[in-house]
PDB file of N, CA and C in Angstrom:
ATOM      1  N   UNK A   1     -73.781 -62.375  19.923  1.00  0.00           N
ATOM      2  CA  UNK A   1     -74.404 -63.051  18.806  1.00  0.00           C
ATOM      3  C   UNK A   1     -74.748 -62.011  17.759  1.00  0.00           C
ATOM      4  N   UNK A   2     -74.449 -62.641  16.307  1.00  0.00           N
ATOM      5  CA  UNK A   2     -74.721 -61.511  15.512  1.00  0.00           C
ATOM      6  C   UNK A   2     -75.672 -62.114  14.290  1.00  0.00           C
ATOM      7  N   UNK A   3     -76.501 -61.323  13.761  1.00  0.00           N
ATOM      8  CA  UNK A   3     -77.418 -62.358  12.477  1.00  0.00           C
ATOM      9  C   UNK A   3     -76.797 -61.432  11.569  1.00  0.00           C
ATOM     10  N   UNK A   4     -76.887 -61.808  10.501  1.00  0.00           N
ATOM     11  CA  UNK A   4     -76.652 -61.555   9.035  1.00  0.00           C
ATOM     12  C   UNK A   4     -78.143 -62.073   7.937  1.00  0.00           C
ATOM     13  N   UNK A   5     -78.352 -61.271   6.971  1.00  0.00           N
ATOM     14  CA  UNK A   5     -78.779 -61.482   5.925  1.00  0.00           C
ATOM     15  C   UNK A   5     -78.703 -61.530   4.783  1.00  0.00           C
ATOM     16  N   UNK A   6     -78.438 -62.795   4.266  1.00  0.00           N
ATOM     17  CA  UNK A   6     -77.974 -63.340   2.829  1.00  0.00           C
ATOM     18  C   UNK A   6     -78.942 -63.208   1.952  1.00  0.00           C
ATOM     19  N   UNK A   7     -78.416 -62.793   0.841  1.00  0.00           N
ATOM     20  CA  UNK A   7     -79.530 -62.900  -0.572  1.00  0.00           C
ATOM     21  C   UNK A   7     -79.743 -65.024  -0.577  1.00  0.00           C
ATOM     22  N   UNK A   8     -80.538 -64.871  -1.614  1.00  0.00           N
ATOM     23  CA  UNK A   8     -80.567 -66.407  -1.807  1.00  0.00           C
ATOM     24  C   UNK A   8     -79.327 -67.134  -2.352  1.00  0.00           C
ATOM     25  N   UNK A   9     -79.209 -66.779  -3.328  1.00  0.00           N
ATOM     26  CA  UNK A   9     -77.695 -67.140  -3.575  1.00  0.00           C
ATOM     27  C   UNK A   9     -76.114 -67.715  -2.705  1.00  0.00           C
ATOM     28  N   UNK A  10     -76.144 -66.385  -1.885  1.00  0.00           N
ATOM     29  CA  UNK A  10     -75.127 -66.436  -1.285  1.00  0.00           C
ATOM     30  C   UNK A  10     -75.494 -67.651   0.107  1.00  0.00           C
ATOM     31  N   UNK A  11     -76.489 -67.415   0.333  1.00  0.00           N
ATOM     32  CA  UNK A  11     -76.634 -68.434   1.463  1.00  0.00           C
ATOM     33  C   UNK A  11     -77.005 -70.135   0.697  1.00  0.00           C
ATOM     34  N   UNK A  12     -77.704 -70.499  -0.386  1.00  0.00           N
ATOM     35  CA  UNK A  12     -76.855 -71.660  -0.791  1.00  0.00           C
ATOM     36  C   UNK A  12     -76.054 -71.939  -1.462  1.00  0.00           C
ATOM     37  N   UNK A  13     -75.243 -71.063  -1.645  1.00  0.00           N
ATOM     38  CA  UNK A  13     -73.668 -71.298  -1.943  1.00  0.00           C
ATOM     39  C   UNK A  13     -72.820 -71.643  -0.382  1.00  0.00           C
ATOM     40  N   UNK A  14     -73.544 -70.847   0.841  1.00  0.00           N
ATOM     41  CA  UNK A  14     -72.964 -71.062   2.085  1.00  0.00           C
ATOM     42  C   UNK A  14     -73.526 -72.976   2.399  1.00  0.00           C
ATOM     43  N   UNK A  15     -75.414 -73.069   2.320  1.00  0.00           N
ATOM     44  CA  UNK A  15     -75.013 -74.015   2.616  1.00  0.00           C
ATOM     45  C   UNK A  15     -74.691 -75.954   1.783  1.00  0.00           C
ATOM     46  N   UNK A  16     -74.324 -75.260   0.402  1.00  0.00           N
ATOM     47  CA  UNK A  16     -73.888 -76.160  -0.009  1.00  0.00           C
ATOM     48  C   UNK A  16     -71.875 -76.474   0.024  1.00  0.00           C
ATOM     49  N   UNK A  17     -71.343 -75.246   0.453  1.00  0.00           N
ATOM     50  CA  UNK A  17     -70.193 -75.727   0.720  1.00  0.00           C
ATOM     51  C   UNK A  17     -70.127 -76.808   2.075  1.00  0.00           C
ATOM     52  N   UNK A  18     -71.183 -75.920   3.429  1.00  0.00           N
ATOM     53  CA  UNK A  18     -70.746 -76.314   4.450  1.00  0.00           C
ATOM     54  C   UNK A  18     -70.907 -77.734   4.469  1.00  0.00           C
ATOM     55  N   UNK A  19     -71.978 -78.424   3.569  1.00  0.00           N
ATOM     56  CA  UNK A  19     -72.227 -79.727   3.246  1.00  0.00           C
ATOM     57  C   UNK A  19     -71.800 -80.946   2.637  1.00  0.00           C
ATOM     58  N   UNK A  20     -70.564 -80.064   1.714  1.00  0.00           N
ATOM     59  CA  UNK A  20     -69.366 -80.563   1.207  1.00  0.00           C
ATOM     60  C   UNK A  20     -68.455 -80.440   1.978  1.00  0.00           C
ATOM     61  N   UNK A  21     -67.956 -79.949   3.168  1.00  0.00           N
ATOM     62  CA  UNK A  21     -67.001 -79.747   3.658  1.00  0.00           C
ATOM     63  C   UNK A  21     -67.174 -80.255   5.148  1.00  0.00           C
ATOM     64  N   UNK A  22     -68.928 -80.863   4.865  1.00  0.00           N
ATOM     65  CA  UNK A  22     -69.074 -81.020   6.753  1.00  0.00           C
ATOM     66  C   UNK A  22     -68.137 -80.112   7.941  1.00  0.00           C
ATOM     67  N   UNK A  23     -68.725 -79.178   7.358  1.00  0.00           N
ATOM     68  CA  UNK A  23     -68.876 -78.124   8.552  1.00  0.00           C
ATOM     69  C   UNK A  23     -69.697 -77.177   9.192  1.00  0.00           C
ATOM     70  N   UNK A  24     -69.951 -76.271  10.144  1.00  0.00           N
ATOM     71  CA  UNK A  24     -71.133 -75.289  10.124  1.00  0.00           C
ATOM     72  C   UNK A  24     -70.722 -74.339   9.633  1.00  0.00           C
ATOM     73  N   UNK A  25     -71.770 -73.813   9.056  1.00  0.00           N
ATOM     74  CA  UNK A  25     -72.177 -72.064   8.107  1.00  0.00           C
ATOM     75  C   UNK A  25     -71.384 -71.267   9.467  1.00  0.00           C
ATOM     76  N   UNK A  26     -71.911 -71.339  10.722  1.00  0.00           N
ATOM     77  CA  UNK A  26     -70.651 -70.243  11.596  1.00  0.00           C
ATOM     78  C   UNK A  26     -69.234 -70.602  11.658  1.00  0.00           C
ATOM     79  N   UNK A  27     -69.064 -71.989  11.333  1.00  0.00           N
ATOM     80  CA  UNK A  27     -67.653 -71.526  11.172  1.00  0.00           C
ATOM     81  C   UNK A  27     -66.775 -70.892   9.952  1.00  0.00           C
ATOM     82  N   UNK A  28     -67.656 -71.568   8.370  1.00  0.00           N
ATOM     83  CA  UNK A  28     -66.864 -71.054   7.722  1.00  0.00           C
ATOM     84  C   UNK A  28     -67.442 -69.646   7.816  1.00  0.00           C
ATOM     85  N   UNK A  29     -68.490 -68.101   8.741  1.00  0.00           N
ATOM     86  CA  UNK A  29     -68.271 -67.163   8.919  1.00  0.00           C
ATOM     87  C   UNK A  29     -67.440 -66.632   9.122  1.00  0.00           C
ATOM     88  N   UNK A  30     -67.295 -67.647  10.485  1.00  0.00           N
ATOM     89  CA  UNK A  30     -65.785 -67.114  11.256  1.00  0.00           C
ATOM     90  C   UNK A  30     -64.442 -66.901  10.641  1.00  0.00           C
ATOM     91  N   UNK A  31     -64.475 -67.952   9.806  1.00  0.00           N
ATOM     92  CA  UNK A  31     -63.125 -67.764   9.016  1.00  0.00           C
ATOM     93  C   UNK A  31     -62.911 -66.687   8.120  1.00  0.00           C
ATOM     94  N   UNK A  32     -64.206 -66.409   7.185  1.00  0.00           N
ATOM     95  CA  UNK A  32     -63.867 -65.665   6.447  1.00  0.00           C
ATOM     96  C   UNK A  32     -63.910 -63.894   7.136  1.00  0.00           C
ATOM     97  N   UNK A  33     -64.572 -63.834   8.303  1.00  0.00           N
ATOM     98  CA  UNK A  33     -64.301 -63.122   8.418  1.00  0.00           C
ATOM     99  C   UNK A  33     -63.146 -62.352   9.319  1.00  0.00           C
ATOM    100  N   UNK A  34     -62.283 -63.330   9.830  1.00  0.00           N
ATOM    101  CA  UNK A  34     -60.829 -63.226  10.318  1.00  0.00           C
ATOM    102  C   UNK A  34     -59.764 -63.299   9.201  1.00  0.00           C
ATOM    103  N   UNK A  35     -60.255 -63.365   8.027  1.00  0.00           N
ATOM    104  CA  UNK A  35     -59.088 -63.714   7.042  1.00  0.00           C
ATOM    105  C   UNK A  35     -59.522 -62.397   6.026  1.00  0.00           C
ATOM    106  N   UNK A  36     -60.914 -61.855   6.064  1.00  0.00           N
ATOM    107  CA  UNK A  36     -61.302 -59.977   5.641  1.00  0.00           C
ATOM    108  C   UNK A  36     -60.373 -59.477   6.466  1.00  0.00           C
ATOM    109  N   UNK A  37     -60.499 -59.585   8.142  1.00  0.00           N
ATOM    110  CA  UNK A  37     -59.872 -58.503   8.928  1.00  0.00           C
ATOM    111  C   UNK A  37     -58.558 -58.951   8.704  1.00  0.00           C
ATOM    112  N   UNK A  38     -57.730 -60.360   8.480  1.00  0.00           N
ATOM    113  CA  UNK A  38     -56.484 -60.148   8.432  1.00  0.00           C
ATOM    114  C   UNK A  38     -55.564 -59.585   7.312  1.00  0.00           C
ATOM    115  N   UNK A  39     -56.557 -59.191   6.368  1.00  0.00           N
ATOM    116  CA  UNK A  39     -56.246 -58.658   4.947  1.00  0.00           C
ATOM    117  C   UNK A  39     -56.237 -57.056   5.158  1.00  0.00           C
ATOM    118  N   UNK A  40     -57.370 -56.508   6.098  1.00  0.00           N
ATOM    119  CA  UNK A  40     -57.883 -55.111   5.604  1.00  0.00           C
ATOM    120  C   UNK A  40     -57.435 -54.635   6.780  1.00  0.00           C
ATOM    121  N   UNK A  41     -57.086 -55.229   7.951  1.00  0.00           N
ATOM    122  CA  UNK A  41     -56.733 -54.177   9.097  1.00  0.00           C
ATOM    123  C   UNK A  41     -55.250 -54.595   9.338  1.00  0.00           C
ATOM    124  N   UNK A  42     -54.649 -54.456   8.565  1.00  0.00           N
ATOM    125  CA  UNK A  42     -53.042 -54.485   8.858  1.00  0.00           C
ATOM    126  C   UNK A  42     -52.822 -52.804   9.458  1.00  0.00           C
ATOM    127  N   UNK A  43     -51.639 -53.044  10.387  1.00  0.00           N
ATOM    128  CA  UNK A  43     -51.232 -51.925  11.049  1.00  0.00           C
ATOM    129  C   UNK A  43     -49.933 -51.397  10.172  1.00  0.00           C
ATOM    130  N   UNK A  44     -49.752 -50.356  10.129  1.00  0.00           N
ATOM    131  CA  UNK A  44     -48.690 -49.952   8.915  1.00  0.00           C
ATOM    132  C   UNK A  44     -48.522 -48.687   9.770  1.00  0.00           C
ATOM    133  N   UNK A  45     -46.704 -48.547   9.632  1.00  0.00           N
ATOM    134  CA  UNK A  45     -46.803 -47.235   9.736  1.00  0.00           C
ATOM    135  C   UNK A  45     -47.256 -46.038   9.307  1.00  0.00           C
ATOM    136  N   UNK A  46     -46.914 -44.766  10.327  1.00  0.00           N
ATOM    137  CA  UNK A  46     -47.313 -43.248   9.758  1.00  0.00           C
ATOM    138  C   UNK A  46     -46.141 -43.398   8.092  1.00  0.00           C
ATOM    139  N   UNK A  47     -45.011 -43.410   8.075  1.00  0.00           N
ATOM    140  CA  UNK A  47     -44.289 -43.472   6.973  1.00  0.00           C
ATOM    141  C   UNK A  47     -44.679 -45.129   6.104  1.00  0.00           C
ATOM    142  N   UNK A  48     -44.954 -45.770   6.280  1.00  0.00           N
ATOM    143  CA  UNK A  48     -45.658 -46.825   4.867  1.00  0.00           C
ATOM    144  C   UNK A  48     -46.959 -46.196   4.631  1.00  0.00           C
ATOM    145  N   UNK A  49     -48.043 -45.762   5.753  1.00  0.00           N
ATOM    146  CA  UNK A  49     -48.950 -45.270   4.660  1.00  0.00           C
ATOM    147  C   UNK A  49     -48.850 -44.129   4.061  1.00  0.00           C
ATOM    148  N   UNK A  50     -47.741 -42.806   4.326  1.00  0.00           N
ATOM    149  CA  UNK A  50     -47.741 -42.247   3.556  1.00  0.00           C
ATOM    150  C   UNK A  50     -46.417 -42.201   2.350  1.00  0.00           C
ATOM    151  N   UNK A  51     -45.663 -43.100   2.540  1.00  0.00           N
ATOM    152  CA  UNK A  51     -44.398 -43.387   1.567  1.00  0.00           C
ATOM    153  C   UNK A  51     -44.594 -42.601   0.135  1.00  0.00           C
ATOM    154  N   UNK A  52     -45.878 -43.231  -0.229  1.00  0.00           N
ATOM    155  CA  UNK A  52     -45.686 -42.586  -2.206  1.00  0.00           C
ATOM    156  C   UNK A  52     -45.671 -41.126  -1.635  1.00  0.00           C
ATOM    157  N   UNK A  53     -45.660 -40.321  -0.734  1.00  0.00           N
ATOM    158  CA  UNK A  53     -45.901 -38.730  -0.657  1.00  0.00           C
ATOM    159  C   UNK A  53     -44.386 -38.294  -0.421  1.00  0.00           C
ATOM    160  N   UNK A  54     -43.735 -38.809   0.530  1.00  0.00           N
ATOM    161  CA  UNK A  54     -42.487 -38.097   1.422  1.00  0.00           C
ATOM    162  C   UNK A  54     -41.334 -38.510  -0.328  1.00  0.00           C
ATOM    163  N   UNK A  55     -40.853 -37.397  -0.346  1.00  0.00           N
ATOM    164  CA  UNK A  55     -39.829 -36.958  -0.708  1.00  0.00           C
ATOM    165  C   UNK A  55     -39.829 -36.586  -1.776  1.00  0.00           C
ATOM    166  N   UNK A  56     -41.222 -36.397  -2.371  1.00  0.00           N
ATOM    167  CA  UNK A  56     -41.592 -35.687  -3.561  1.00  0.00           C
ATOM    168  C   UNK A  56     -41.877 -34.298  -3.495  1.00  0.00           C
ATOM    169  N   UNK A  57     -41.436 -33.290  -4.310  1.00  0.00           N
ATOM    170  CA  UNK A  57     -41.275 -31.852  -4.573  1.00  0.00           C
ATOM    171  C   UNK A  57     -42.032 -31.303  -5.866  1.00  0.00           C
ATOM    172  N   UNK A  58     -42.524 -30.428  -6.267  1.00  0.00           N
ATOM    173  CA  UNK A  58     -43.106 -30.017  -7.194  1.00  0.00           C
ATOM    174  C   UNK A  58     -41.745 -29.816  -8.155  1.00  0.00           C
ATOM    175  N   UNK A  59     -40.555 -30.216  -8.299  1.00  0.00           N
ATOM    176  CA  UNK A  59     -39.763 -30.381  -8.898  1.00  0.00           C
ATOM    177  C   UNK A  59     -38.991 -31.518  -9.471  1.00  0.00           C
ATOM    178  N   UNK A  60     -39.774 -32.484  -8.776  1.00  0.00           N
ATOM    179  CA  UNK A  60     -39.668 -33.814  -8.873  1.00  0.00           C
ATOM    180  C   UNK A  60     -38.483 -34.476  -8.608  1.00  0.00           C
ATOM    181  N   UNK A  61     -37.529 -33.620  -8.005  1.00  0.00           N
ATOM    182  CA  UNK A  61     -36.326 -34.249  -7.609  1.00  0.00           C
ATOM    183  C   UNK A  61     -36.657 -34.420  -6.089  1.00  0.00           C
ATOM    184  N   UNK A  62     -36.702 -35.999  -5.633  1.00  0.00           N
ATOM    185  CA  UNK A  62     -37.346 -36.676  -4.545  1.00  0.00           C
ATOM    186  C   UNK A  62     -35.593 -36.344  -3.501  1.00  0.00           C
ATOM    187  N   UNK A  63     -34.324 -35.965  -4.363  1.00  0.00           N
ATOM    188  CA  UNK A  63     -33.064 -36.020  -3.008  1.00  0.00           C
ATOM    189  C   UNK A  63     -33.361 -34.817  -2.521  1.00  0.00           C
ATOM    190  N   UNK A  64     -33.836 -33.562  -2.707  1.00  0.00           N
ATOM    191  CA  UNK A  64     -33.529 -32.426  -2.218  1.00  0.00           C
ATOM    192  C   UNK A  64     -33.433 -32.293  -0.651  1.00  0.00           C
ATOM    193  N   UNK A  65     -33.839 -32.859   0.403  1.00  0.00           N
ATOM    194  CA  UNK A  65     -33.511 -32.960   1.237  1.00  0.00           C
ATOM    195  C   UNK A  65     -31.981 -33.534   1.505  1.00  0.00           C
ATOM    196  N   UNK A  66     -31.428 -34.148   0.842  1.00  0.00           N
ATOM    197  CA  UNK A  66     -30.162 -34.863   1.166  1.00  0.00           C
ATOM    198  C   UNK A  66     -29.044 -33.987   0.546  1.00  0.00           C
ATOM    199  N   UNK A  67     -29.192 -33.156  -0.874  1.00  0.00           N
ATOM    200  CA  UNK A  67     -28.258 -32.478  -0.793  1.00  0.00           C
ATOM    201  C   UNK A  67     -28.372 -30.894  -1.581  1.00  0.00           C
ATOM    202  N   UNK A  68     -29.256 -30.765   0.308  1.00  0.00           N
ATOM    203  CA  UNK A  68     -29.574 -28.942  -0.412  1.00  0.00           C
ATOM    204  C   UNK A  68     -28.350 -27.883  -0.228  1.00  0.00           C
ATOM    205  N   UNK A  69     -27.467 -28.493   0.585  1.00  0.00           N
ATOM    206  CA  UNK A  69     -26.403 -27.429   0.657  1.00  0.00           C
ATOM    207  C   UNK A  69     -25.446 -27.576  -0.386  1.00  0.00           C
ATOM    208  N   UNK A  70     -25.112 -28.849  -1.822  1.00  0.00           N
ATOM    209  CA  UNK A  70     -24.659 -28.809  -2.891  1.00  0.00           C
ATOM    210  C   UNK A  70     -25.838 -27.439  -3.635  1.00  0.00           C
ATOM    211  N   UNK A  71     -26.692 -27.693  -3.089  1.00  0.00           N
ATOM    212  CA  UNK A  71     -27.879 -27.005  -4.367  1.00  0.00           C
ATOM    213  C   UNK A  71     -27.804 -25.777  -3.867  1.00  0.00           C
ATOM    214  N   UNK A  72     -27.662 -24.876  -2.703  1.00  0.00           N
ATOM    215  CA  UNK A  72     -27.681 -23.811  -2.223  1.00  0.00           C
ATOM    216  C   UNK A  72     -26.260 -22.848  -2.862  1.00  0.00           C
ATOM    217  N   UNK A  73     -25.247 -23.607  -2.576  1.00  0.00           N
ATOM    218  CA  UNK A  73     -24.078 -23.105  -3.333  1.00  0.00           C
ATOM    219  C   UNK A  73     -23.828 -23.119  -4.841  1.00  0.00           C
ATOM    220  N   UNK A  74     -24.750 -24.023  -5.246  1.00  0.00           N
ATOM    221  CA  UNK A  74     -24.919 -23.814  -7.258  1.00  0.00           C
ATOM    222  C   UNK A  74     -25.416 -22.454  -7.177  1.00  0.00           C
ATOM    223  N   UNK A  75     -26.429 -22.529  -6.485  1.00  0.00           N
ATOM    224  CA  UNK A  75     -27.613 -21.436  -6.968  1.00  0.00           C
ATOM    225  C   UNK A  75     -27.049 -19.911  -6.592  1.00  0.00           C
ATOM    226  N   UNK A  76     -26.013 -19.928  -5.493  1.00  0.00           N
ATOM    227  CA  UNK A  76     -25.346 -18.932  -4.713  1.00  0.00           C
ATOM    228  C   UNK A  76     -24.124 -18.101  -6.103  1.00  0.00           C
ATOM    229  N   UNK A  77     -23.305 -19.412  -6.665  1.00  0.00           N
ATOM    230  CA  UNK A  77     -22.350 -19.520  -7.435  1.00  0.00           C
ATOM    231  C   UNK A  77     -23.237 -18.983  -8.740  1.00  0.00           C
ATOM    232  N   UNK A  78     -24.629 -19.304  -9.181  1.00  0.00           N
ATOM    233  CA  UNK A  78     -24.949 -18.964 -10.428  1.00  0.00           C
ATOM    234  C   UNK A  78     -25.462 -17.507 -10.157  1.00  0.00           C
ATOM    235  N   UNK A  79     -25.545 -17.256  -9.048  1.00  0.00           N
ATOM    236  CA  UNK A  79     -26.376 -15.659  -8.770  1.00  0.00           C
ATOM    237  C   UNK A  79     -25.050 -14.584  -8.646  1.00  0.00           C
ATOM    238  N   UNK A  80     -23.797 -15.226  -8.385  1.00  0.00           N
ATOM    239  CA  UNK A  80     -22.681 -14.302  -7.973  1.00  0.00           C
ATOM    240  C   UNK A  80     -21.474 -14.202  -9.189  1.00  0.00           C
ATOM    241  N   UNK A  81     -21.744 -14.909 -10.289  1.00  0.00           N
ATOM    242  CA  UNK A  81     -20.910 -15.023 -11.264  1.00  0.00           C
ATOM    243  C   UNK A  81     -21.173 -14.758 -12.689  1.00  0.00           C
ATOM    244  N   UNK A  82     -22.538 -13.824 -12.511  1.00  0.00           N
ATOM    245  CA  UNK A  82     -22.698 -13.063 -13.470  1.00  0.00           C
ATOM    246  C   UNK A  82     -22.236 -11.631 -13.647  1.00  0.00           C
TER     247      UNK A  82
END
C-alpha cells in the first residue's frame, strides 16, 4: 500500500474525473501510473541509446570506419608523390 499527497487542485481534479467516469481515484492511479512507466522505462539498446554518438569523428566524416584503407592509401599516395 502506498499514500500519496495531492495539492488541492490535483486531487479535485482526481476526484471530479473519477465521478464522471464512475470509477475509483486508485484506479485511475493505477493507470496513469503504468502508462508513466510504459513511456519512461522502455528498454533500448547499448547502441539506440548511444546512436547520435557512434560514428562521429572530430572530422565529421561519420564513414571513416568503412573506408579507412581508401583513406590510408590517399594519404600514403599524397605523402610519397611529392
Amino acid at each position: 500500500m502506498t499514500t500519496i499527497r495531492l495539492d488541492d487542485e490535483l486531487e479535485n481534479m482526481l476526484e471530479t474525473y473519477a465521478a464522471l467516469e464512475n470509477v475509483s481515484k486508485s484506479a485511475i492511479i493505477k493507470e496513469a501510473l503504468s502508462e508513466y512507466f510504459r513511456n519512461n522505462l522502455q528498454t533500448a539498446s547499448a547502441f539506440e541509446l548511444g546512436k547520435d554518438l557512434f560514428g562521429q569523428t572530430a572530422s565529421g566524416k561519420a564513414d571513416k570506419s568503412l573506408h579507412y584503407k581508401k583513406l590510408i592509401r590517399k594519404k600514403l599516395r599524397e605523402k610519397h608523390t611529392h
